[in-house]
N, C-alpha and C. Protein backbone atom coordinates (compact mmCIF):
# COMPACT_ATOMS: atom_id res chain seq x y z
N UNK A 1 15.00 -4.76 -16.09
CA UNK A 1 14.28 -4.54 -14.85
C UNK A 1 15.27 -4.57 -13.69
N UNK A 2 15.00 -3.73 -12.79
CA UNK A 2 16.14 -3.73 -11.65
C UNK A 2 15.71 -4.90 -11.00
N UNK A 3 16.76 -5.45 -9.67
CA UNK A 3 16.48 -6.55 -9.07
C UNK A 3 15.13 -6.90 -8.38
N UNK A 4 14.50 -7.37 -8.07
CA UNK A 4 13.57 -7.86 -7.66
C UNK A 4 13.59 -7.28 -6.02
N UNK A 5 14.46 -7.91 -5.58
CA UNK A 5 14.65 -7.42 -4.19
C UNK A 5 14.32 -5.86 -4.00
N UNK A 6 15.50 -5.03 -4.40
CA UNK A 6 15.10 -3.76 -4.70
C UNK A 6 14.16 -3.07 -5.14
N UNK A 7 13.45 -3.52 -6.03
CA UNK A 7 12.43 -3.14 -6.73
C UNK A 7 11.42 -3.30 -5.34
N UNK A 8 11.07 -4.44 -4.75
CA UNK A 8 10.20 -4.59 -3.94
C UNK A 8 10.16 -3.75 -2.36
N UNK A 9 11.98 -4.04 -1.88
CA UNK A 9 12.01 -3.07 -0.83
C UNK A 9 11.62 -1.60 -1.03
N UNK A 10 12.19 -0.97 -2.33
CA UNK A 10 11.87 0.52 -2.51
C UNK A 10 10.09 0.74 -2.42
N UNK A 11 9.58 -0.16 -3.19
CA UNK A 11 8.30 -0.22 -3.13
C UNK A 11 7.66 -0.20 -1.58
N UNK A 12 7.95 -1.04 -1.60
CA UNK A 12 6.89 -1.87 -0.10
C UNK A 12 7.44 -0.37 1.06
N UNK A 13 8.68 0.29 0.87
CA UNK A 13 8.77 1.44 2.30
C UNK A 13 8.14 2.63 1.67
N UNK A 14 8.22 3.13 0.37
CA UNK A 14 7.46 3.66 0.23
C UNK A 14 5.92 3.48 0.23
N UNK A 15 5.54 2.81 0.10
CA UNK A 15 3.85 2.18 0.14
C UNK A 15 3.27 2.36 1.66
N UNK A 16 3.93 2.03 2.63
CA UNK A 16 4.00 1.58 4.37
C UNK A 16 4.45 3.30 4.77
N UNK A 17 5.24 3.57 4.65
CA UNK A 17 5.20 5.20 4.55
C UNK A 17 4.24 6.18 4.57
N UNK A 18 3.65 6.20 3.26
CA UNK A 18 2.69 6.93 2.81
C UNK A 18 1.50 6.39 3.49
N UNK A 19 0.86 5.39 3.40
CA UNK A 19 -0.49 4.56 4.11
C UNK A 19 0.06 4.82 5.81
N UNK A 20 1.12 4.72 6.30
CA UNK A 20 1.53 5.10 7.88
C UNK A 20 0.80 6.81 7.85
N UNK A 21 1.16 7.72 6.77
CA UNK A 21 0.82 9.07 7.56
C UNK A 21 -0.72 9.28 7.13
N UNK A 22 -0.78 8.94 5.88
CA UNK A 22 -2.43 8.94 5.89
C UNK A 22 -3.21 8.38 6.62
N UNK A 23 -3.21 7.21 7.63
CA UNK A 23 -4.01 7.06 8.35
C UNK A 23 -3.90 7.31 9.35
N UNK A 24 -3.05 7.53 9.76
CA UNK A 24 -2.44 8.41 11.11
C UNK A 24 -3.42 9.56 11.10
N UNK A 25 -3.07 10.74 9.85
CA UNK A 25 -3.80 11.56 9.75
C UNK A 25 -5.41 11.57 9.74
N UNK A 26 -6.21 10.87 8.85
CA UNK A 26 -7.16 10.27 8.59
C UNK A 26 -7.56 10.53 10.21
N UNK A 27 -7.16 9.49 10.92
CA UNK A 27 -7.61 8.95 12.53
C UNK A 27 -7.73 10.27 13.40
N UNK A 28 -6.54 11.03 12.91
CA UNK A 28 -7.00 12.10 14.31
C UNK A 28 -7.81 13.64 13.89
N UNK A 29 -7.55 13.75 12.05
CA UNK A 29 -8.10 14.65 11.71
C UNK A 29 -9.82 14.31 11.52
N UNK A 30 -10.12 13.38 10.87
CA UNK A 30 -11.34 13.03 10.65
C UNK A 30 -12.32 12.44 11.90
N UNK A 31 -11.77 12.00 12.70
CA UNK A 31 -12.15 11.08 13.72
C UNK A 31 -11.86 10.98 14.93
N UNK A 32 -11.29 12.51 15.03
CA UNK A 32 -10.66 12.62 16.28
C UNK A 32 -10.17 11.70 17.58
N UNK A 33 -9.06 11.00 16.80
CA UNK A 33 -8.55 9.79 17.19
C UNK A 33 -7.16 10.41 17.85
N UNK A 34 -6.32 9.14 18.15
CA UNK A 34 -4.78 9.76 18.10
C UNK A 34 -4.34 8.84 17.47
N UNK A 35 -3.65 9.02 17.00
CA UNK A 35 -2.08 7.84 16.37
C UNK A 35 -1.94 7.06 17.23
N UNK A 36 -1.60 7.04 18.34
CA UNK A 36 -1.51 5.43 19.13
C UNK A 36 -3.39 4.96 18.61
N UNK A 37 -4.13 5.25 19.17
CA UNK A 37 -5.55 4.52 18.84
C UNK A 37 -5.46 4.24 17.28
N UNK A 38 -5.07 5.05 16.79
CA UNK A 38 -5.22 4.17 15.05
C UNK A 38 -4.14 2.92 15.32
N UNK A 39 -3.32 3.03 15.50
CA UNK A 39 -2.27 1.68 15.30
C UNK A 39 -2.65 0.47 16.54
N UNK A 40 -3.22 0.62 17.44
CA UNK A 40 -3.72 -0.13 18.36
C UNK A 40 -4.76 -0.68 17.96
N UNK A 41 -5.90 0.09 17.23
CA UNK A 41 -6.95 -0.57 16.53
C UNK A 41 -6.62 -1.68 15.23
N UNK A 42 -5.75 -1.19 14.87
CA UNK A 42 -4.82 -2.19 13.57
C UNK A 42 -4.84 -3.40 14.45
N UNK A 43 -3.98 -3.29 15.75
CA UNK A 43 -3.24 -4.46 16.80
C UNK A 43 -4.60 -5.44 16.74
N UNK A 44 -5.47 -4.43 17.23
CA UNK A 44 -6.58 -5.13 17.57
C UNK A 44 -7.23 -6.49 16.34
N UNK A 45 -7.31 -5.98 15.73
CA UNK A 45 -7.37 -7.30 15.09
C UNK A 45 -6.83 -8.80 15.02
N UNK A 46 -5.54 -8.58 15.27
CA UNK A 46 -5.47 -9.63 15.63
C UNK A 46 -5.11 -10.30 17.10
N UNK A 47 -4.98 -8.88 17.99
CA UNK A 47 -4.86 -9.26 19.69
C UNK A 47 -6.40 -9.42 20.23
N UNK A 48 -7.49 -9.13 19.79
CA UNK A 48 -8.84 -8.55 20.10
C UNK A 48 -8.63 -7.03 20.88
N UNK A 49 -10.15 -6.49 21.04
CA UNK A 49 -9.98 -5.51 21.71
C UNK A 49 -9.27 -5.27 22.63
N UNK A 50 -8.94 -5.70 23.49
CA UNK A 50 -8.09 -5.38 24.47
C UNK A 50 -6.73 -4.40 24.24
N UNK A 51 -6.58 -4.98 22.98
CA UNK A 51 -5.16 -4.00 22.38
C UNK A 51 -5.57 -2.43 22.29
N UNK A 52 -6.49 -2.01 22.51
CA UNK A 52 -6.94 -0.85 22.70
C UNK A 52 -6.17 -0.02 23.39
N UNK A 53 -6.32 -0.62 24.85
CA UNK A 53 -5.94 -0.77 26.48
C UNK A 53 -4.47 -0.85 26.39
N UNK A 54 -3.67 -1.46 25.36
CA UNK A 54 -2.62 -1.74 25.76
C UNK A 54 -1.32 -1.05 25.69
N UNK A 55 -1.08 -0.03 25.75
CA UNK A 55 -0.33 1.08 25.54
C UNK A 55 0.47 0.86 24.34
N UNK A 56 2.12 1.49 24.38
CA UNK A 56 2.93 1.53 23.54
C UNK A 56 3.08 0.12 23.04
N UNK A 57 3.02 -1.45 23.46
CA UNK A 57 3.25 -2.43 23.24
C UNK A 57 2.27 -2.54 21.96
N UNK A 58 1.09 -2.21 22.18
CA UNK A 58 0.20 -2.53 20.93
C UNK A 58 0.35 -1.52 19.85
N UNK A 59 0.80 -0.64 19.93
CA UNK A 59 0.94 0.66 19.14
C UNK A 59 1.98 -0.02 18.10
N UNK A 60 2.94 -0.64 18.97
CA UNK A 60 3.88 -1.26 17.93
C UNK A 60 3.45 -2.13 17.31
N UNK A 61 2.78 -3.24 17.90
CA UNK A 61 2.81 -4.60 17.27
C UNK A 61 1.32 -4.17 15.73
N UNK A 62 0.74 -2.72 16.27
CA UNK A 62 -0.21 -2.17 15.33
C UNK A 62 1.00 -2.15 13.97
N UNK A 63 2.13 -1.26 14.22
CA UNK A 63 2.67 -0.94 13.00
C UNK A 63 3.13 -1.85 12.34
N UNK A 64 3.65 -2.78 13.22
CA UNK A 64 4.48 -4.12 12.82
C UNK A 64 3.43 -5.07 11.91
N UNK A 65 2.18 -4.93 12.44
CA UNK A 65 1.24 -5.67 11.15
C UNK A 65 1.02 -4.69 10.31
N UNK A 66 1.02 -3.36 10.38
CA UNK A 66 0.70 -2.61 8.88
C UNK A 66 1.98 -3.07 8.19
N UNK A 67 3.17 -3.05 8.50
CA UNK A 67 4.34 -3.21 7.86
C UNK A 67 4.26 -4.71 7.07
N UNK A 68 3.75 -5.71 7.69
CA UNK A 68 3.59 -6.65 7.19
C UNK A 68 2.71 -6.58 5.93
N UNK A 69 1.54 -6.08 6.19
CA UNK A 69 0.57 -6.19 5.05
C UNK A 69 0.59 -5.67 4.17
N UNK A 70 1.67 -4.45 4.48
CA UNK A 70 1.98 -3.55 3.11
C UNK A 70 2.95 -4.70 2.43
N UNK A 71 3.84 -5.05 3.01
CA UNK A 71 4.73 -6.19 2.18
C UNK A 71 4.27 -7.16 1.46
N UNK A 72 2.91 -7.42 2.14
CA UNK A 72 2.27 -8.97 1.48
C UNK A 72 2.04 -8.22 0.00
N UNK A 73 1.06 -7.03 0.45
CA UNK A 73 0.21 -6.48 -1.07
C UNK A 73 1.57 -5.82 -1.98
N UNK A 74 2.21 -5.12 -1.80
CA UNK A 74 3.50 -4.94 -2.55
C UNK A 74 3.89 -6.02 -3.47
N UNK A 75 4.60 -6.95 -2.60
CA UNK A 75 5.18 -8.54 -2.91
C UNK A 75 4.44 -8.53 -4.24
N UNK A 76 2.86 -8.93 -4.17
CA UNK A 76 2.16 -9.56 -5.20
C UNK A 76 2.16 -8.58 -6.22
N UNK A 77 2.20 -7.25 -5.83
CA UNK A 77 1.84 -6.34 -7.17
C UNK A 77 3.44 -6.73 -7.94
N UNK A 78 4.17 -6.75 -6.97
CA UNK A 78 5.93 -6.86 -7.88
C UNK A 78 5.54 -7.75 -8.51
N UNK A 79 5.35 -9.06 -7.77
CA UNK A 79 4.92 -10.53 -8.85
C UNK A 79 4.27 -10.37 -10.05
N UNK A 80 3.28 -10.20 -10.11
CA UNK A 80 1.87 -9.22 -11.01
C UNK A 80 2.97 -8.85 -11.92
N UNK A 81 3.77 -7.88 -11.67
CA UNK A 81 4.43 -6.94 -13.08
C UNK A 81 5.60 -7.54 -13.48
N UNK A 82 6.68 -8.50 -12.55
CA UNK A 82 7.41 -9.22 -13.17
C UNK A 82 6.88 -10.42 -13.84
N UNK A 83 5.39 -10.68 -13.93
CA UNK A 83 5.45 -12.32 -14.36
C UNK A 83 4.23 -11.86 -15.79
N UNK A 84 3.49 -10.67 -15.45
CA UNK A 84 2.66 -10.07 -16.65
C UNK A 84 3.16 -8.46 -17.22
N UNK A 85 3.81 -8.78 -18.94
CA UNK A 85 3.81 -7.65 -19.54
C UNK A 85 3.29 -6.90 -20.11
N UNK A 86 1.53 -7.28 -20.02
CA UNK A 86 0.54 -6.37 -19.93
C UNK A 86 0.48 -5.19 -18.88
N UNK A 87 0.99 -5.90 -18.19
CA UNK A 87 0.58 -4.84 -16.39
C UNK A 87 1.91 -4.31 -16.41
N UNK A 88 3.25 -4.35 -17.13
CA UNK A 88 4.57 -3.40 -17.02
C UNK A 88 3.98 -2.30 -18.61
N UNK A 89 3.27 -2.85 -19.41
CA UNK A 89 3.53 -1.62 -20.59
C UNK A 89 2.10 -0.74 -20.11
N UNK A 90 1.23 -1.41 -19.08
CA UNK A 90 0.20 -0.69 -18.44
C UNK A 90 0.40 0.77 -17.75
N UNK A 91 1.69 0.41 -16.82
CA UNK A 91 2.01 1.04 -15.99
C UNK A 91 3.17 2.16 -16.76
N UNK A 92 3.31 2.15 -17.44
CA UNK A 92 4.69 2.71 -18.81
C UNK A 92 4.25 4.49 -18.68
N UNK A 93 2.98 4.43 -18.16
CA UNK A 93 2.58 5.77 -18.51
C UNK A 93 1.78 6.67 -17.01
N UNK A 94 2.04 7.42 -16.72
CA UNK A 94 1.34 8.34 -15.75
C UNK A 94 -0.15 8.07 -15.63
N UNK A 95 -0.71 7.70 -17.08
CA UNK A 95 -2.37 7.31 -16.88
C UNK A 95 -2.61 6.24 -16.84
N UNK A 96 -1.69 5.26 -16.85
CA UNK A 96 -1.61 3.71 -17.20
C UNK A 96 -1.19 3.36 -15.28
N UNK A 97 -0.40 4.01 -14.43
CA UNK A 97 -0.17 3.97 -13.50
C UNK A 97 -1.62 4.32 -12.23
N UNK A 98 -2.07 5.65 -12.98
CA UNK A 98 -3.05 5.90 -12.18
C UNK A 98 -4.30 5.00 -12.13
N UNK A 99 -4.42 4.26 -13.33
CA UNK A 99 -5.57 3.53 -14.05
C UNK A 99 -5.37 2.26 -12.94
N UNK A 100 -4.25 1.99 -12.90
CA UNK A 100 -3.76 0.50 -12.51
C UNK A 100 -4.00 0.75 -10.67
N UNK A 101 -3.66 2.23 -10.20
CA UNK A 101 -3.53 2.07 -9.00
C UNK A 101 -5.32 2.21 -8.57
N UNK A 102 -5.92 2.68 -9.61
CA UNK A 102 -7.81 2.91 -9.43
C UNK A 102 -8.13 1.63 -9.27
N UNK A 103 -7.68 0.87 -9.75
CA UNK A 103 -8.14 -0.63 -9.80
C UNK A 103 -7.52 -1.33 -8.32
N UNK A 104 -5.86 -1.40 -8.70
CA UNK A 104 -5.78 -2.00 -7.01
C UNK A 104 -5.82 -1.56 -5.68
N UNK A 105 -6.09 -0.69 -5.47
CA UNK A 105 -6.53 0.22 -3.72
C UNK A 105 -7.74 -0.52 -3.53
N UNK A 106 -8.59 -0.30 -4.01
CA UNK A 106 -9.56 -0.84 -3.84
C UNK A 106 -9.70 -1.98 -3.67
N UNK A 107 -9.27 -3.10 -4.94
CA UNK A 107 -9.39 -4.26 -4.83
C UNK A 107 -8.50 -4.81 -2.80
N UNK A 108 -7.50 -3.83 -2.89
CA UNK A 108 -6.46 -3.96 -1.28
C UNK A 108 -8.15 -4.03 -0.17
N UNK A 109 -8.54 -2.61 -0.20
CA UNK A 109 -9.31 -2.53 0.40
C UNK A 109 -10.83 -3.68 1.07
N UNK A 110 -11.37 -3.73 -0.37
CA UNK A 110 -12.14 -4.69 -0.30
C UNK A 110 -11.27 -6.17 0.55
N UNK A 111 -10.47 -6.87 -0.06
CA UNK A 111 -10.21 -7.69 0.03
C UNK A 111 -9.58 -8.02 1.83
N UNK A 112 -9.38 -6.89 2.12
CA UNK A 112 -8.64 -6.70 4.00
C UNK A 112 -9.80 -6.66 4.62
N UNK A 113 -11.04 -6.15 3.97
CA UNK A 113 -12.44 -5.63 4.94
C UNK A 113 -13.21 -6.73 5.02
N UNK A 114 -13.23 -6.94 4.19
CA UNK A 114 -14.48 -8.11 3.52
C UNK A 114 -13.64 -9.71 3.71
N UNK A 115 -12.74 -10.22 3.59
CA UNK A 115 -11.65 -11.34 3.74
C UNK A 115 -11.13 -11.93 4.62
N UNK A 116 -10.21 -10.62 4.92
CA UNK A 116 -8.91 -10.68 5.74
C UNK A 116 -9.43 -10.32 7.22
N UNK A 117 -9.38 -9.67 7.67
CA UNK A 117 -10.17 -8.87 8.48
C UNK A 117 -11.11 -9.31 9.35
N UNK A 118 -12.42 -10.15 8.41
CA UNK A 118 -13.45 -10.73 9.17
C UNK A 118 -13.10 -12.13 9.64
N UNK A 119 -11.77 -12.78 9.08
CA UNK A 119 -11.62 -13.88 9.10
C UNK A 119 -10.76 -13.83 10.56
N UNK A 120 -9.92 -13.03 11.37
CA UNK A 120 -9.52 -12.77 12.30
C UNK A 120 -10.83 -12.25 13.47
N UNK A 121 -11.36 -11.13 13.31
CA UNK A 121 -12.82 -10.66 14.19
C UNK A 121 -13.69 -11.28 14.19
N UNK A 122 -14.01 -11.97 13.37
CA UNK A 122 -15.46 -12.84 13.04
C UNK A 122 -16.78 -11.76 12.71
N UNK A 123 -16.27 -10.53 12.63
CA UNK A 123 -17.28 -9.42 11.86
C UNK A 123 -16.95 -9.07 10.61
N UNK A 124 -18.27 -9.05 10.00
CA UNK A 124 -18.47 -8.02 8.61
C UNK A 124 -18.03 -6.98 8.69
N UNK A 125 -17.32 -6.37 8.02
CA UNK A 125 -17.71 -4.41 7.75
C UNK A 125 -18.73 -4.45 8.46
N UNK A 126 -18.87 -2.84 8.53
CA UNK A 126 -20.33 -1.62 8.29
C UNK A 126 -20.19 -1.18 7.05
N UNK A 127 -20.98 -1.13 5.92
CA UNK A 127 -20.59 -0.49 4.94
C UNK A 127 -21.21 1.03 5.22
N UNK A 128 -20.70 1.87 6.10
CA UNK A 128 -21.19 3.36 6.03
C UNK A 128 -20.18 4.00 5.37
N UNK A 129 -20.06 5.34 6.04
CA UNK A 129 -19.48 6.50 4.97
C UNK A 129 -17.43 6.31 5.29
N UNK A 130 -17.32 5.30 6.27
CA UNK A 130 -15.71 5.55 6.76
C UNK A 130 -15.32 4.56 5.84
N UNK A 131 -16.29 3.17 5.60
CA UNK A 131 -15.72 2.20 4.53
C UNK A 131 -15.78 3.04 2.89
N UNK A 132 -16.86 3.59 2.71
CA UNK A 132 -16.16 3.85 1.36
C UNK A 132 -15.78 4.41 0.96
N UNK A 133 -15.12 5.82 1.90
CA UNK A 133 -14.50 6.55 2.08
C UNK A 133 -12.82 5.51 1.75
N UNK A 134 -12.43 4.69 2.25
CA UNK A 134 -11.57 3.92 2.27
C UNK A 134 -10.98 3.14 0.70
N UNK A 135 -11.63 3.16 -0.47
CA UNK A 135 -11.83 2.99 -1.61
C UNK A 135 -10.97 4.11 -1.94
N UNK A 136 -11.27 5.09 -2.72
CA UNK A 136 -10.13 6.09 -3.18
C UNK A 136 -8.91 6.21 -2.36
N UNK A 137 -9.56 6.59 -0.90
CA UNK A 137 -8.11 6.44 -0.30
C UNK A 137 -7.20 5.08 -0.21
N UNK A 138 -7.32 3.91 -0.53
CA UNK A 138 -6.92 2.94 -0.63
C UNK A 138 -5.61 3.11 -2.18
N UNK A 139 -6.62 3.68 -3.19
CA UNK A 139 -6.49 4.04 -4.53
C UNK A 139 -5.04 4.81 -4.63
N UNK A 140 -5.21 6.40 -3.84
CA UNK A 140 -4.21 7.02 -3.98
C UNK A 140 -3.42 7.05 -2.82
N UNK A 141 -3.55 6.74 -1.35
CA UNK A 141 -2.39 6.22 -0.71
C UNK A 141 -1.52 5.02 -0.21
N UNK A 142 -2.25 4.28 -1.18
CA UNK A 142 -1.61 2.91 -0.88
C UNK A 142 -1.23 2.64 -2.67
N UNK A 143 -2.15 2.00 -3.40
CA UNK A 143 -1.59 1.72 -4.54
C UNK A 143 -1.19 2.66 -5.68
N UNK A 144 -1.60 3.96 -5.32
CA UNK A 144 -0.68 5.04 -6.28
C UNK A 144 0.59 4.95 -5.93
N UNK A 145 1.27 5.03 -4.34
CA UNK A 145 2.75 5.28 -4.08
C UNK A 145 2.97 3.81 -4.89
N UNK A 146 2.56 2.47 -4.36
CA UNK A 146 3.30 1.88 -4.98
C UNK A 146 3.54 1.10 -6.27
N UNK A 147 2.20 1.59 -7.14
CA UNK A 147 2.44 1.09 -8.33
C UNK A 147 3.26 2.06 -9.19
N UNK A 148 3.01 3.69 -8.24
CA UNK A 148 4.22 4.43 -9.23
C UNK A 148 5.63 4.15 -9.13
N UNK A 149 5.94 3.85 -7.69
CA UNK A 149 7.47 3.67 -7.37
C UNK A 149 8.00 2.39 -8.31
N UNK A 150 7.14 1.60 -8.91
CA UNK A 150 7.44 -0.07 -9.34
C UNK A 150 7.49 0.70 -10.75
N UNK A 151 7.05 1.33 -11.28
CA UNK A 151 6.77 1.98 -12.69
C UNK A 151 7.84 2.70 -12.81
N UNK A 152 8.63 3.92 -11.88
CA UNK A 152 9.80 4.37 -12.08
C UNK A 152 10.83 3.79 -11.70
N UNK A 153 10.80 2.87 -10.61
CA UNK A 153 12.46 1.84 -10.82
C UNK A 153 12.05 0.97 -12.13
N UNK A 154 11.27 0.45 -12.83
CA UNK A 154 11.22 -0.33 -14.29
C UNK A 154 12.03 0.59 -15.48
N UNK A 155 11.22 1.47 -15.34
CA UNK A 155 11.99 2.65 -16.38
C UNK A 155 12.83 3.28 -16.25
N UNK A 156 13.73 3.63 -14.65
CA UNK A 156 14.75 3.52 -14.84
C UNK A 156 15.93 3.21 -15.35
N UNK A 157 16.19 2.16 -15.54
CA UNK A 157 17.32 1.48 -15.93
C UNK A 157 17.56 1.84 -17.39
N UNK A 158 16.21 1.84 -18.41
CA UNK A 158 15.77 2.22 -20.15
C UNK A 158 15.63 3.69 -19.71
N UNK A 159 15.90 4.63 -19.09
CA UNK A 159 16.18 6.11 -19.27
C UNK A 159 17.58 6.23 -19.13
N UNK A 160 18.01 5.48 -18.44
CA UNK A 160 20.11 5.78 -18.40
C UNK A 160 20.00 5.19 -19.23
N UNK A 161 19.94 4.10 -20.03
CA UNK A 161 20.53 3.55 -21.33
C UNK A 161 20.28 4.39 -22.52
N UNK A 162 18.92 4.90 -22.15
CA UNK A 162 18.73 6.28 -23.56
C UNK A 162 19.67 7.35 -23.29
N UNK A 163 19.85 7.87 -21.69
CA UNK A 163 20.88 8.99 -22.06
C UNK A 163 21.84 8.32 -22.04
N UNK A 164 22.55 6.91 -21.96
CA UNK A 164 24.07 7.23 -22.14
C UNK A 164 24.29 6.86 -23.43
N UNK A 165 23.26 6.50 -24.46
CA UNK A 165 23.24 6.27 -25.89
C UNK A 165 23.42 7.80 -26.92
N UNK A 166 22.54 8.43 -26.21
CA UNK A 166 22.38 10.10 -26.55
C UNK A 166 23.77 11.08 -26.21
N UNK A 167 24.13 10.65 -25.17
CA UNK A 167 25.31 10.94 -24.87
C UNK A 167 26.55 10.55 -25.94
N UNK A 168 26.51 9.14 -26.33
CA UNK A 168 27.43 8.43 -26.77
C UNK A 168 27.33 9.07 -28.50
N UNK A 169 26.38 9.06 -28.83
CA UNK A 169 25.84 9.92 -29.93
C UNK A 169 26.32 10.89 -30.38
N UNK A 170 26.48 11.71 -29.52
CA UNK A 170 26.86 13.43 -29.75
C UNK A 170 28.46 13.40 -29.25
């Protein structure tokens, strides 16, 4: 297995990446939002509304907590696959990856809406059509990038050792 560190940084920027343009997008295509209002609304949670109002300052401190939270949920999925080898021979396969990322987006999701979330606002969800809309997309832009990226640095390292064996072979 590659280092831990690595394994997790490659992960966690790709993960924060991908979830950065999808909801970016999401916000202004679906909801005719802008990108500062999506990342200000992030802020908002934990500045209260006001971060709405608050120009470029909240826009950042918006990304600076997505950046965080992608790290938290990353972190644990690395943990998850370095400490269970159910969940590394799970992930071994393109359908074993997708299977695994159907399961955790969601579980991300739920757990930020319903948890995390209300425990900062002191509100529930709405469960209408934007929350469960948020379920698949949770699925394939948050835990597809990064349970695949954790699945191809694992197998990395056992694909150069097969070709330089194959190599060594011939």
């Amino acid at each position: 297995m590659p280092s831990a560190r690595s394994l997790l940084v490659r992960a966690w920027l790709v993960t924060a990446v991908v979830d950065f343009c999808f909801a970016s997008a999401l916000g202004v295509a679906a909801y005719h939002s802008t990108v500062a209002r999506v990342w200000q609304g992030v802020a908002s949670v934990l500045l209260g509304p006001g971060a709405l109002q608050g120009g470029s300052r909240t826009v950042a401190i918006g990304v600076v907590l997505h950046l965080g939270v992608a790290l938290v949920w990353t972190s644990l999925f690395v943990a998850l696959v370095a400490s269970w080898p159910r969940l590394r021979a799970a992930i071994a396969s393109p359908a074993g990856v997708a299977a695994v990322a159907a399961v955790y987006g969601p579980l991300i999701w739920c757990a930020m809406s319903i948890v995390v979330i209300p425990r900062f606002t002191g509100r529930l969800p709405t469960f209408a059509a934007r929350w469960w809309l948020q379920l698949p997309a949770h699925a394939a832009f948050v835990a597809l990038p990064m349970v695949a990226t954790v699945a191809r640095e694992i197998a990395a390292p056992n694909l150069e050792a097969r070709a330089a064996a194959a190599r060594a072979s011939s």
